[in-house]
PDB file of N, CA and C in Angstrom:
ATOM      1  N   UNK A   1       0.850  -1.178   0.000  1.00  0.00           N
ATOM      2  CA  UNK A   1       0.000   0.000   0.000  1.00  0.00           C
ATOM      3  C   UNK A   1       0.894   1.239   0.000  1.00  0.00           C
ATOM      4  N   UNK A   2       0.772   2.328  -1.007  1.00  0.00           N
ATOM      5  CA  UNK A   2       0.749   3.446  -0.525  1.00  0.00           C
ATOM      6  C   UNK A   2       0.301   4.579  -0.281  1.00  0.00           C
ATOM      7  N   UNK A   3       1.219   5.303   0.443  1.00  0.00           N
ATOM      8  CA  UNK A   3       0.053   6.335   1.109  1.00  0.00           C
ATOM      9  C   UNK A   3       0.680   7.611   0.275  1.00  0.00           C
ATOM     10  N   UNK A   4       0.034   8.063  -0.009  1.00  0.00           N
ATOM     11  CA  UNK A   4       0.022   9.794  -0.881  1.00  0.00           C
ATOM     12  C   UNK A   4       0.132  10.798  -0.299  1.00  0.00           C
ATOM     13  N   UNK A   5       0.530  11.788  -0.061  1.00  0.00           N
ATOM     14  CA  UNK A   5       0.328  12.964   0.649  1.00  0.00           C
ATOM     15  C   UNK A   5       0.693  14.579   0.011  1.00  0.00           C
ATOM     16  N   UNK A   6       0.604  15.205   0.062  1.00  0.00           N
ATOM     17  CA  UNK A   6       0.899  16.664  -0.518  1.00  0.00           C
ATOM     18  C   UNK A   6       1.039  17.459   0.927  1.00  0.00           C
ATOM     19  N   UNK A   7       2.570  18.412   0.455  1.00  0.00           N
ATOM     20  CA  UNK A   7       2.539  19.103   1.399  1.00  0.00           C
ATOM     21  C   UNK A   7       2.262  20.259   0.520  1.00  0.00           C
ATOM     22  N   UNK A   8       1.274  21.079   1.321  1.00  0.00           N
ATOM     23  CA  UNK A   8       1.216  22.510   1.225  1.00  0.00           C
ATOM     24  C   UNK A   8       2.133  23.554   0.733  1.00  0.00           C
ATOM     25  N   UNK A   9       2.208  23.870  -0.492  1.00  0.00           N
ATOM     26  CA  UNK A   9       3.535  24.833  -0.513  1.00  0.00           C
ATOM     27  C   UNK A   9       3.446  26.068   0.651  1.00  0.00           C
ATOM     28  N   UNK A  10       4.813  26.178   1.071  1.00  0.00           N
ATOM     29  CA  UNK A  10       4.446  27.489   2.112  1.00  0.00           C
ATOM     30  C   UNK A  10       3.946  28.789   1.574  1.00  0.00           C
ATOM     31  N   UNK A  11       3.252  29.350   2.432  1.00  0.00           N
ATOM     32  CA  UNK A  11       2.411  30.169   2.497  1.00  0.00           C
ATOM     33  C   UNK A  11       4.012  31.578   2.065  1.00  0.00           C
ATOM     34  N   UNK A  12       3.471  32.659   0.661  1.00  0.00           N
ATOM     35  CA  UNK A  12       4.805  33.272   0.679  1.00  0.00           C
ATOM     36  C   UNK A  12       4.008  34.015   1.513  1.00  0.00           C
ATOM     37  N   UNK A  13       5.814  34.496   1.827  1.00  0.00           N
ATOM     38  CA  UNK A  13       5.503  35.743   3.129  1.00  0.00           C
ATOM     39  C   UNK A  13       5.862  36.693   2.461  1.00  0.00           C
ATOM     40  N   UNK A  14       4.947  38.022   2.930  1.00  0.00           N
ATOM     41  CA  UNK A  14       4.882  39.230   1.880  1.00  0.00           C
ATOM     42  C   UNK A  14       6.046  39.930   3.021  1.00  0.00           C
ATOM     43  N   UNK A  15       5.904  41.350   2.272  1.00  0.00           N
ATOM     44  CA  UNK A  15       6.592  42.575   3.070  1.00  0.00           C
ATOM     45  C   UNK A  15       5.038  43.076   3.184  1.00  0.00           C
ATOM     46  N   UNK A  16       5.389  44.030   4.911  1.00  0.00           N
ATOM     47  CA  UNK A  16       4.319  44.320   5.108  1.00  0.00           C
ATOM     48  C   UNK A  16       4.469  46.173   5.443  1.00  0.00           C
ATOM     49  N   UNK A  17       3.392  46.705   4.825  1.00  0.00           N
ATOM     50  CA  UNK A  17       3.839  47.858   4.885  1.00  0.00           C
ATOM     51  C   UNK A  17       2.797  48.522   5.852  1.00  0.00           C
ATOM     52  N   UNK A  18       3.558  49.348   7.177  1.00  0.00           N
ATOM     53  CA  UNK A  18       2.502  50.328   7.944  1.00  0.00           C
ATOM     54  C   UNK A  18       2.645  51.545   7.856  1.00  0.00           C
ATOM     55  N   UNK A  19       1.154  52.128   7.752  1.00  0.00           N
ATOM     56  CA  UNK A  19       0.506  53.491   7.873  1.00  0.00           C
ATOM     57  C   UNK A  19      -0.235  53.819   9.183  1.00  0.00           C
ATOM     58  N   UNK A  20       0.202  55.130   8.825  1.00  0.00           N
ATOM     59  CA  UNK A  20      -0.884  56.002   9.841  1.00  0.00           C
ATOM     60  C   UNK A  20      -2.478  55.337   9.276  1.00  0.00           C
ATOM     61  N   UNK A  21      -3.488  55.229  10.359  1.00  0.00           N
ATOM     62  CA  UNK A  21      -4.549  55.311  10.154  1.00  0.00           C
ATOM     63  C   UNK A  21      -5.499  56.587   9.817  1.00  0.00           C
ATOM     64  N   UNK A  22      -5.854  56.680   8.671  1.00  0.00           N
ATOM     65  CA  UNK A  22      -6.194  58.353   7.771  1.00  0.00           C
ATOM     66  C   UNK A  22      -7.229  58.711   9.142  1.00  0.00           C
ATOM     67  N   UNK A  23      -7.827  60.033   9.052  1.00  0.00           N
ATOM     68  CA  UNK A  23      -7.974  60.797   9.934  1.00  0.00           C
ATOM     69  C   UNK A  23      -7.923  60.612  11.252  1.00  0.00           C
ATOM     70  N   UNK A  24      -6.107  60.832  11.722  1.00  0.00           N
ATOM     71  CA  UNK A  24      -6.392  60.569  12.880  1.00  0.00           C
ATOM     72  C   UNK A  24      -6.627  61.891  13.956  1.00  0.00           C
ATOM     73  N   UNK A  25      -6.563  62.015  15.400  1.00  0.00           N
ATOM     74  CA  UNK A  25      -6.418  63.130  16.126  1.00  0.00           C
ATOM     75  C   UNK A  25      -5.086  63.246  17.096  1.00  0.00           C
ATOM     76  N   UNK A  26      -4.902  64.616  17.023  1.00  0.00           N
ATOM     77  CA  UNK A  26      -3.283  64.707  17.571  1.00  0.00           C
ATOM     78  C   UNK A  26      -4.054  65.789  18.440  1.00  0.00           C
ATOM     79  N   UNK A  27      -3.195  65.425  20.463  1.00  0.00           N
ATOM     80  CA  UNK A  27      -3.949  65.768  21.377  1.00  0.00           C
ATOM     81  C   UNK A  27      -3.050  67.357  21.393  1.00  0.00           C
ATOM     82  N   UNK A  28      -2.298  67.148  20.281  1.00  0.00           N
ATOM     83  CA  UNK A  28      -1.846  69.065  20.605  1.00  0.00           C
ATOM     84  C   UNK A  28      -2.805  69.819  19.611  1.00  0.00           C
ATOM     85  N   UNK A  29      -4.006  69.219  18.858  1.00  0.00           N
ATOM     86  CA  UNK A  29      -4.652  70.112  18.004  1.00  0.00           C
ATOM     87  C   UNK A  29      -5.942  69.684  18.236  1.00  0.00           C
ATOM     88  N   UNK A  30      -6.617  69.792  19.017  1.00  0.00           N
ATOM     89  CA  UNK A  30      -8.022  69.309  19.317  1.00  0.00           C
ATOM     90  C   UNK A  30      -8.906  69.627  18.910  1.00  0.00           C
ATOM     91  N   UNK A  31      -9.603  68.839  18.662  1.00  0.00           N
ATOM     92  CA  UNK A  31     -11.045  68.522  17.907  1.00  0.00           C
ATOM     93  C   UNK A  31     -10.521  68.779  16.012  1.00  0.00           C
ATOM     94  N   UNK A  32      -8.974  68.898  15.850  1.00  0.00           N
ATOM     95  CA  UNK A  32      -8.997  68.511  14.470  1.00  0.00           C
ATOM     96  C   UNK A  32      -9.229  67.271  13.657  1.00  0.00           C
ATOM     97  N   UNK A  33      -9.128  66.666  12.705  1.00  0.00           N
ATOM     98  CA  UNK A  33      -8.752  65.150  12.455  1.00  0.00           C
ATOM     99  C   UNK A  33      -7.817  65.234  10.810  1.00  0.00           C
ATOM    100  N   UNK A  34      -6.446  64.621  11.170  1.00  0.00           N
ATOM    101  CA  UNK A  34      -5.442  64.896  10.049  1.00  0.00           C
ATOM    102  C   UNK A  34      -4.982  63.815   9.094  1.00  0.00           C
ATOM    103  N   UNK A  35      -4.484  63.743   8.431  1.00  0.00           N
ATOM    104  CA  UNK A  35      -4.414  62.333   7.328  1.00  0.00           C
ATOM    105  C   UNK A  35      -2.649  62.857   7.227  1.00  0.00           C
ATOM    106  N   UNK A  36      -1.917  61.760   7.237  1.00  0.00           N
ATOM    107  CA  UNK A  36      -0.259  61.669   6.593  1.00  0.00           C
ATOM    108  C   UNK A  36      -0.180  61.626   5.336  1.00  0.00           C
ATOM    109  N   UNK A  37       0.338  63.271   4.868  1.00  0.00           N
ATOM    110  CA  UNK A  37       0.579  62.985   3.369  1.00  0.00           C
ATOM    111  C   UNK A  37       1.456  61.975   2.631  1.00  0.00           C
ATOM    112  N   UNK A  38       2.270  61.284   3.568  1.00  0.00           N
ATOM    113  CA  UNK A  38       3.268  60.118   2.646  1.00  0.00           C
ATOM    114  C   UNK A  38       2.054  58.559   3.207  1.00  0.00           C
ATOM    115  N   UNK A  39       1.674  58.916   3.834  1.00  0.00           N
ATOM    116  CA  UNK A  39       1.176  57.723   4.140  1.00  0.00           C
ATOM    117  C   UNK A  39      -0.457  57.279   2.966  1.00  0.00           C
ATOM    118  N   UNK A  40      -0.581  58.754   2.379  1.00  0.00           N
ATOM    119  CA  UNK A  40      -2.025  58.868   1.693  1.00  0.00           C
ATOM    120  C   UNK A  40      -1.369  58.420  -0.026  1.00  0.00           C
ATOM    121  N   UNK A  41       0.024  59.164  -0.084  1.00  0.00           N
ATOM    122  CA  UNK A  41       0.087  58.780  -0.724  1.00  0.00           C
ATOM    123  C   UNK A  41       1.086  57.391  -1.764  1.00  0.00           C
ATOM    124  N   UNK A  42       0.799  56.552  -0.290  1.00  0.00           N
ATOM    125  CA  UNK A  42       1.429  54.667  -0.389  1.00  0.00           C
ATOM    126  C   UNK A  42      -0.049  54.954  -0.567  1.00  0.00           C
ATOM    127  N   UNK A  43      -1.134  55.148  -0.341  1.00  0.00           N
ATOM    128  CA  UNK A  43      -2.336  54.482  -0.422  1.00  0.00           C
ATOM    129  C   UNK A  43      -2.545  54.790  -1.742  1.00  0.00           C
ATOM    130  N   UNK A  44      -2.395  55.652  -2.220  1.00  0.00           N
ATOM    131  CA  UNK A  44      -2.627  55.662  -3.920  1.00  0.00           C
ATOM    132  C   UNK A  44      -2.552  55.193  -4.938  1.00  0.00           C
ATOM    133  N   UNK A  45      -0.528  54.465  -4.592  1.00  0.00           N
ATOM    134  CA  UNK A  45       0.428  53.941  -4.994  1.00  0.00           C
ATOM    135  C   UNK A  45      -0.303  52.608  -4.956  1.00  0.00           C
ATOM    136  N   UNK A  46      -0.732  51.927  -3.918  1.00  0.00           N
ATOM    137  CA  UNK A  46      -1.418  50.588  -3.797  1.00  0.00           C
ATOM    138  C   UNK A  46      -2.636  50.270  -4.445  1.00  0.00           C
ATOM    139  N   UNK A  47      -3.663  51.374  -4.241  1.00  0.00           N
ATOM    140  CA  UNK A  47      -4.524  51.853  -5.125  1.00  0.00           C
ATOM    141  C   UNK A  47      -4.961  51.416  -6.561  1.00  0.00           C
ATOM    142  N   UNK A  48      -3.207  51.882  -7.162  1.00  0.00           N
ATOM    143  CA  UNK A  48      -3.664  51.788  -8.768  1.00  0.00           C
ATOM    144  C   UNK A  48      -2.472  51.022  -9.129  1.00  0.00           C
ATOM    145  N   UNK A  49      -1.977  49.995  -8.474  1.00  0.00           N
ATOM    146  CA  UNK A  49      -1.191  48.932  -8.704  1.00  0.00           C
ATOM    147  C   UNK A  49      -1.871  47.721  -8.031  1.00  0.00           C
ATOM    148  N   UNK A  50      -2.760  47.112  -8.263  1.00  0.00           N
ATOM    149  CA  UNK A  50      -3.482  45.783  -7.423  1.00  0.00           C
ATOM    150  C   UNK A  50      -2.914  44.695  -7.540  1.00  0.00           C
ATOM    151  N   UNK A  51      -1.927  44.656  -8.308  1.00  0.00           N
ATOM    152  CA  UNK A  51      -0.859  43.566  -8.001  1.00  0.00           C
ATOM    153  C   UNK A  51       0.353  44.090  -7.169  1.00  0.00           C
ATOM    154  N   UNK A  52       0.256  44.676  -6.774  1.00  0.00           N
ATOM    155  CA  UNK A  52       1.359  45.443  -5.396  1.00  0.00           C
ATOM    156  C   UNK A  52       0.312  45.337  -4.316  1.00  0.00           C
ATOM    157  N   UNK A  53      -0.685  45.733  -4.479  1.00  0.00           N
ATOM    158  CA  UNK A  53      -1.504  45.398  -3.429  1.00  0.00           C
ATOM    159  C   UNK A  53      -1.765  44.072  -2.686  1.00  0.00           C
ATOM    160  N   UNK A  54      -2.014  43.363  -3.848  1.00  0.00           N
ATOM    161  CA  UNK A  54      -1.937  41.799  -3.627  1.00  0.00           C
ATOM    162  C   UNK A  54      -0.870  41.258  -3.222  1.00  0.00           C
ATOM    163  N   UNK A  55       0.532  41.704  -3.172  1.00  0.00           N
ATOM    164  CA  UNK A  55       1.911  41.299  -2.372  1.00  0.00           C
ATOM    165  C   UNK A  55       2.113  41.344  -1.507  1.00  0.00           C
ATOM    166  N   UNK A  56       2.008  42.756  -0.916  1.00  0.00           N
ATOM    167  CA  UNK A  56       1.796  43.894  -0.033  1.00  0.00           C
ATOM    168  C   UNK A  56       0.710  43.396   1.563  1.00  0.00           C
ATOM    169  N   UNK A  57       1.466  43.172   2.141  1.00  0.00           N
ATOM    170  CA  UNK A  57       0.152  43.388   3.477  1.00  0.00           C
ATOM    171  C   UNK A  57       0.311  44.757   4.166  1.00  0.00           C
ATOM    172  N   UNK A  58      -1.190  45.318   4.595  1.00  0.00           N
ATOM    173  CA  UNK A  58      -0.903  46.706   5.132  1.00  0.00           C
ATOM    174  C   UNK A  58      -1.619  46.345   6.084  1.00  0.00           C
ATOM    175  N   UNK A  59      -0.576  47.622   7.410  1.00  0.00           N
ATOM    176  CA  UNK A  59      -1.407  47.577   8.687  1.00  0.00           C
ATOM    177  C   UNK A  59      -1.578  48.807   8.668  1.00  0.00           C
ATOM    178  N   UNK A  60      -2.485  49.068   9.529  1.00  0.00           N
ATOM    179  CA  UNK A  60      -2.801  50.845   9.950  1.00  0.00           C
ATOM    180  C   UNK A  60      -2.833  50.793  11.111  1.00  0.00           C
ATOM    181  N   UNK A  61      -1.576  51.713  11.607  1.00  0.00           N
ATOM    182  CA  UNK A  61      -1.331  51.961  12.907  1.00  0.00           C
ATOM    183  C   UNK A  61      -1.868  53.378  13.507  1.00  0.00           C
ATOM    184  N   UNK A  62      -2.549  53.036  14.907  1.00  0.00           N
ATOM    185  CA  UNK A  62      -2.741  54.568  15.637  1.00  0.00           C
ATOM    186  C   UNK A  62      -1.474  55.491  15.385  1.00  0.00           C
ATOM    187  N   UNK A  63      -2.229  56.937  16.029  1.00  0.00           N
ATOM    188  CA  UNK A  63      -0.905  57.894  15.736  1.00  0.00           C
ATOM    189  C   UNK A  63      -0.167  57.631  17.034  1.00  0.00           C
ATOM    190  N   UNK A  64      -1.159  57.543  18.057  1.00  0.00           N
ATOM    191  CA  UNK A  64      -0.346  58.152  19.685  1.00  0.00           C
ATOM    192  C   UNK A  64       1.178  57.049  19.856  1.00  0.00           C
ATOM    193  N   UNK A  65       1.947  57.763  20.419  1.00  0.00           N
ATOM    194  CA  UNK A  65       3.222  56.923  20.785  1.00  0.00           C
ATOM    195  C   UNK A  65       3.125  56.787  21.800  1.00  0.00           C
ATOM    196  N   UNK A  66       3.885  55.720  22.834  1.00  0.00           N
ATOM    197  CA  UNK A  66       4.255  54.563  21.778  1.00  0.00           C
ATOM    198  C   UNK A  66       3.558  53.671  21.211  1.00  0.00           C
ATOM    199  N   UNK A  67       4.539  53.092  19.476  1.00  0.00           N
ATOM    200  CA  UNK A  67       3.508  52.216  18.889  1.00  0.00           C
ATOM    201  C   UNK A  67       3.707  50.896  19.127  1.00  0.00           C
ATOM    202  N   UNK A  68       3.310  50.109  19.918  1.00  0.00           N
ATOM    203  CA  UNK A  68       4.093  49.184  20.449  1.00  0.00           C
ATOM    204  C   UNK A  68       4.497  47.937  19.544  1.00  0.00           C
ATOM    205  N   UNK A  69       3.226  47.788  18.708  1.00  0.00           N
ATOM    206  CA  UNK A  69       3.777  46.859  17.217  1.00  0.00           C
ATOM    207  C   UNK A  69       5.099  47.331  16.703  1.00  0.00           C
ATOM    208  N   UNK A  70       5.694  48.197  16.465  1.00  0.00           N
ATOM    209  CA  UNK A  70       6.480  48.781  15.511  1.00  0.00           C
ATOM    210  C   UNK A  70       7.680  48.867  16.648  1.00  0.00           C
ATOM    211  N   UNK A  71       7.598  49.204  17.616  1.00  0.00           N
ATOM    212  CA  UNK A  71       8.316  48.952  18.851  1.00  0.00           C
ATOM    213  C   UNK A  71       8.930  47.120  18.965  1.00  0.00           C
ATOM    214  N   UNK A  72       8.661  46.670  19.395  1.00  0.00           N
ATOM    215  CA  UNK A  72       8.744  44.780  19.441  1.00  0.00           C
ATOM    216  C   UNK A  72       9.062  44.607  18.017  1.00  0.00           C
ATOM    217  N   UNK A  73       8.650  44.998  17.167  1.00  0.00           N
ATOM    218  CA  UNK A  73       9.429  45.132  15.664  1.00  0.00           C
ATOM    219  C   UNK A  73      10.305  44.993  15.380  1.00  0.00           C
ATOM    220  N   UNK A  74      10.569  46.610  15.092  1.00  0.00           N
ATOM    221  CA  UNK A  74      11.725  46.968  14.425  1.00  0.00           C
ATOM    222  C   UNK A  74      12.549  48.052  15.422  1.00  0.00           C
ATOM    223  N   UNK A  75      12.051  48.570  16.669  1.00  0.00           N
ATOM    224  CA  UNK A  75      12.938  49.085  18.111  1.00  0.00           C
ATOM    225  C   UNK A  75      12.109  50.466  18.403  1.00  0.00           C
ATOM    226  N   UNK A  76      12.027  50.838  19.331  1.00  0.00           N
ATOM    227  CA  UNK A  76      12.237  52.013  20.055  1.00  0.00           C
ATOM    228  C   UNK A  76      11.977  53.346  18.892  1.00  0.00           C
ATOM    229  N   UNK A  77      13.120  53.313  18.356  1.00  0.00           N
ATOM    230  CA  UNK A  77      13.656  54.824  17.577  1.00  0.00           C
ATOM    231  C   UNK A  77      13.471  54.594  16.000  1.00  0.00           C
ATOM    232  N   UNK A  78      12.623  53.236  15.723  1.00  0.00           N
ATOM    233  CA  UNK A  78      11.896  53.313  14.481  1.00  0.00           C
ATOM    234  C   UNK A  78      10.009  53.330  14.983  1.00  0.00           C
ATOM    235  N   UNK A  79       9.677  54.063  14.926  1.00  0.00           N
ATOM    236  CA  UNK A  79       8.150  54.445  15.129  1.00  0.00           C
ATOM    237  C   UNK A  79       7.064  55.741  14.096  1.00  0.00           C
ATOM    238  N   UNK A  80       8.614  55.988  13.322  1.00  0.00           N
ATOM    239  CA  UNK A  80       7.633  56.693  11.937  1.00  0.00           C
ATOM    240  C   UNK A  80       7.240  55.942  11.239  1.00  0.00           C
ATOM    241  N   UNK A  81       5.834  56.479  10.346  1.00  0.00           N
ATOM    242  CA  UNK A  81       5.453  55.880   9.454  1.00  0.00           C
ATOM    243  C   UNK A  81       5.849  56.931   8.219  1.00  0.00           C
ATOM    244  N   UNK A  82       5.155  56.503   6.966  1.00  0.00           N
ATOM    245  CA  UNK A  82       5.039  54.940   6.663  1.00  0.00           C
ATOM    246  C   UNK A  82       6.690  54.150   6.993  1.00  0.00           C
ATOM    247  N   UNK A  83       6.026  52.929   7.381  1.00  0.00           N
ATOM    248  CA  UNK A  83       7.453  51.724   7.103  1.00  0.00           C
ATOM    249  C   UNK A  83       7.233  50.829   6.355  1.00  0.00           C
ATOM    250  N   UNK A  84       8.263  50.127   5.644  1.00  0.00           N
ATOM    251  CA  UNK A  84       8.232  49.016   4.944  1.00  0.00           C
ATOM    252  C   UNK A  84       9.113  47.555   5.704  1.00  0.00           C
ATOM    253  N   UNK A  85       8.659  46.822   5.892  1.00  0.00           N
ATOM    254  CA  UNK A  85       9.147  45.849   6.589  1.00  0.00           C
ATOM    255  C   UNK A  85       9.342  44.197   5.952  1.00  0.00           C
ATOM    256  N   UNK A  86      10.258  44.270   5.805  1.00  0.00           N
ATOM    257  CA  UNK A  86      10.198  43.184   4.481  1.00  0.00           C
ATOM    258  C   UNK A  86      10.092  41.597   5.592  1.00  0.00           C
ATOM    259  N   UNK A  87       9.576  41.056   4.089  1.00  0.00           N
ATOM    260  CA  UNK A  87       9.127  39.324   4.919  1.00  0.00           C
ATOM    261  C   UNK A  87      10.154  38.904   6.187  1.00  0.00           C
ATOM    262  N   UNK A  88      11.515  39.169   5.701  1.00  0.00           N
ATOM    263  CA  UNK A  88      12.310  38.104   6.673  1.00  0.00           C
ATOM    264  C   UNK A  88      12.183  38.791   8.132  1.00  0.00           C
ATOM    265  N   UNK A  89      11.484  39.980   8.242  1.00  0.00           N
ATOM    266  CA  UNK A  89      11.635  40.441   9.928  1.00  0.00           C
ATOM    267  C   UNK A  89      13.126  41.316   9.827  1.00  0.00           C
ATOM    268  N   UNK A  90      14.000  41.442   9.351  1.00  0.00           N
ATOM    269  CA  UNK A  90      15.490  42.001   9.733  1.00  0.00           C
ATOM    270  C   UNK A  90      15.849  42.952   9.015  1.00  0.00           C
ATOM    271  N   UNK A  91      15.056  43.755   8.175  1.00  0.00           N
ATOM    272  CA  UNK A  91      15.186  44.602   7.260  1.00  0.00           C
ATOM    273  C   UNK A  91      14.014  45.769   7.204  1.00  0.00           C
ATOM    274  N   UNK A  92      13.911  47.043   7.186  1.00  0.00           N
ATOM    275  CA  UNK A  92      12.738  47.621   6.859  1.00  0.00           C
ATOM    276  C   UNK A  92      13.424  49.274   6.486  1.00  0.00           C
ATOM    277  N   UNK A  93      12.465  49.914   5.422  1.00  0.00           N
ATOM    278  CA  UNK A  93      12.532  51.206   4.819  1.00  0.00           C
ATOM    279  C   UNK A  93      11.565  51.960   5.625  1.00  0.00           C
ATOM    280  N   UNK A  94      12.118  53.152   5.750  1.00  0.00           N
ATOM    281  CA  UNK A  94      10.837  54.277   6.736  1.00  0.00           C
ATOM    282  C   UNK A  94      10.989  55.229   5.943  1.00  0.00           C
ATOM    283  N   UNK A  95      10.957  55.169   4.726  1.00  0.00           N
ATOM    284  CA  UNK A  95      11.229  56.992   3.850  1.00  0.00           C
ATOM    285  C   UNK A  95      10.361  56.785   3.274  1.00  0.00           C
ATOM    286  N   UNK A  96       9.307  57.516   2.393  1.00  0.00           N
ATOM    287  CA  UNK A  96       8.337  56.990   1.547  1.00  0.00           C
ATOM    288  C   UNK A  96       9.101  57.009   0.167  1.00  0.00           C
ATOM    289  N   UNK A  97      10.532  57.779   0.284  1.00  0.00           N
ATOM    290  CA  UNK A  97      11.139  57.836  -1.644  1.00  0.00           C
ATOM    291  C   UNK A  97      11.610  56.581  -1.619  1.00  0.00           C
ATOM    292  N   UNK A  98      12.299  55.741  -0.481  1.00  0.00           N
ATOM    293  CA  UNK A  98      12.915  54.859  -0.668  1.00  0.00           C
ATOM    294  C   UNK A  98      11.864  53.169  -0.611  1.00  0.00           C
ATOM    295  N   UNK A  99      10.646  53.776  -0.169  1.00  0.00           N
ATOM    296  CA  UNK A  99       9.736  52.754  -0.186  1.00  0.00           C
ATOM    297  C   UNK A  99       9.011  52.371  -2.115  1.00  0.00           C
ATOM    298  N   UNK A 100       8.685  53.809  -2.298  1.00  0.00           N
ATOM    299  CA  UNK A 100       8.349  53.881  -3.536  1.00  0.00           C
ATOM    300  C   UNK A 100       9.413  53.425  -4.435  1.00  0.00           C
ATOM    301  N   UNK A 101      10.921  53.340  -4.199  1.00  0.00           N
ATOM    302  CA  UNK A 101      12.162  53.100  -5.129  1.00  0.00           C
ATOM    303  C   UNK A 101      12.030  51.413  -5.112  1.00  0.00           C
ATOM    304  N   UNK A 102      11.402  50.783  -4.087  1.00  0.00           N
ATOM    305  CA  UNK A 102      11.640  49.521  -3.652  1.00  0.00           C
ATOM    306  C   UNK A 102      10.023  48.584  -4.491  1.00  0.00           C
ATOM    307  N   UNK A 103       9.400  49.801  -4.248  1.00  0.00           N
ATOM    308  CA  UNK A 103       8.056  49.364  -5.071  1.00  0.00           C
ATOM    309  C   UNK A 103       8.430  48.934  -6.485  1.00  0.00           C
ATOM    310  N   UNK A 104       9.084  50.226  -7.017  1.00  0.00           N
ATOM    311  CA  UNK A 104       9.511  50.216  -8.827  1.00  0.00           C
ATOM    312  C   UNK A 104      10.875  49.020  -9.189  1.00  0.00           C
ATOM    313  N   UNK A 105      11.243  48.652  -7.728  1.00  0.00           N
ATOM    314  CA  UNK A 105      12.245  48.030  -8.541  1.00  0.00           C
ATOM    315  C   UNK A 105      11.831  46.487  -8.387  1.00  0.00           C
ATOM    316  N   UNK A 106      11.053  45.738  -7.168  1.00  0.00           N
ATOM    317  CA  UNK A 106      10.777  44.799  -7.434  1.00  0.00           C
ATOM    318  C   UNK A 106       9.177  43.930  -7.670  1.00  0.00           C
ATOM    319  N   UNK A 107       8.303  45.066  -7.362  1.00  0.00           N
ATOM    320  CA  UNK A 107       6.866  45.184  -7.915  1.00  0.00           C
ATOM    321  C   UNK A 107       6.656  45.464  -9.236  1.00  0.00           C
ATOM    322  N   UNK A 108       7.036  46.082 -10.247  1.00  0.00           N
ATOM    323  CA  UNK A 108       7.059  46.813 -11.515  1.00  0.00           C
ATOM    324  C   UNK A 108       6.146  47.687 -11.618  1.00  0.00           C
ATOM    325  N   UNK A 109       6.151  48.729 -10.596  1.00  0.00           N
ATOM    326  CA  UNK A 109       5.182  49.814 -10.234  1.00  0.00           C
ATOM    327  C   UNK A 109       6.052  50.898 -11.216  1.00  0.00           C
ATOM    328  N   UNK A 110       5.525  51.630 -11.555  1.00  0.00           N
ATOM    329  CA  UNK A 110       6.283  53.116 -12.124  1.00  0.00           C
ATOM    330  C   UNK A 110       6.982  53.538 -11.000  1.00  0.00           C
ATOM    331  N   UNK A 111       7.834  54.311 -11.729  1.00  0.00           N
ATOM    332  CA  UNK A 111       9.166  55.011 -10.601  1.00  0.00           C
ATOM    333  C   UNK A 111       8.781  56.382 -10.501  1.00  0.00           C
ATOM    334  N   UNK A 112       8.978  57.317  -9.027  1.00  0.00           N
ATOM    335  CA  UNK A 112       9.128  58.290  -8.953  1.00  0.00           C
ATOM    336  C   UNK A 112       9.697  59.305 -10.124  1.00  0.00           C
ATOM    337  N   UNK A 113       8.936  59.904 -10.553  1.00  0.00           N
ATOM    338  CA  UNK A 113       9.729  61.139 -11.489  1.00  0.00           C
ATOM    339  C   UNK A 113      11.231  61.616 -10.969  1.00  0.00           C
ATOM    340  N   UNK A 114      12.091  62.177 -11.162  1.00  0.00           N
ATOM    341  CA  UNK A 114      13.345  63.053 -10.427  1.00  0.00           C
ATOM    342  C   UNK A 114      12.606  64.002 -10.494  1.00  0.00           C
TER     343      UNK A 114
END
């Protein structure tokens, strides 16, 4: 007799990219509600690339510090957004030019103009 089996190919692991959560409130401007312009515009970028989207996992993080996900992360003195945090855990981009450079070079998203 034999027995058959299939293993599961592993599950790929994406890079995961976090944002501010759009209108949030900042307790030095009260009763405003503000959106991150680099963070609005990764959302655009994801937007009108749905196969970057589909790679891509996004979290949306509160504004208030500390962020403690991003903290246990990637440390302490990385807590801006946006970040890019690639699959293996040991690597991540916090600039949005250098996130978008990383989009165009291995997503095939269009590249930033100069």
């Amino acid at each position: 007799m034999v027995d058959y089996f299939y293993n599961k190919p592993e599950e790929h692991m994406k890079n995961t990219l976090y944002l501010l959560k759009m209108g949030f409130s900042d307790l030095n401007y009260p009763g405003s509600l503000f959106l991150c312009p680099d963070c609005t515009l990764l959302e655009g970028v994801l937007a009108t690339n749905p196969e970057l989207r589909e790679s891509t996992d996004v979290v949306y993080v509160d504004f208030e510090k500390p962020r403690k996900l991003l903290v246990d992360l990637i440390g302490e003195e990385n807590q801006s957004l946006p970040v890019l945090v690639f699959a293996d855990g040991q690597k991540f981009i916090n600039d949005v030019d250098g996130i978008l450079a990383e989009f165009a070079m291995t997503n095939g998203c269009p590249a930033k103009h100069p």
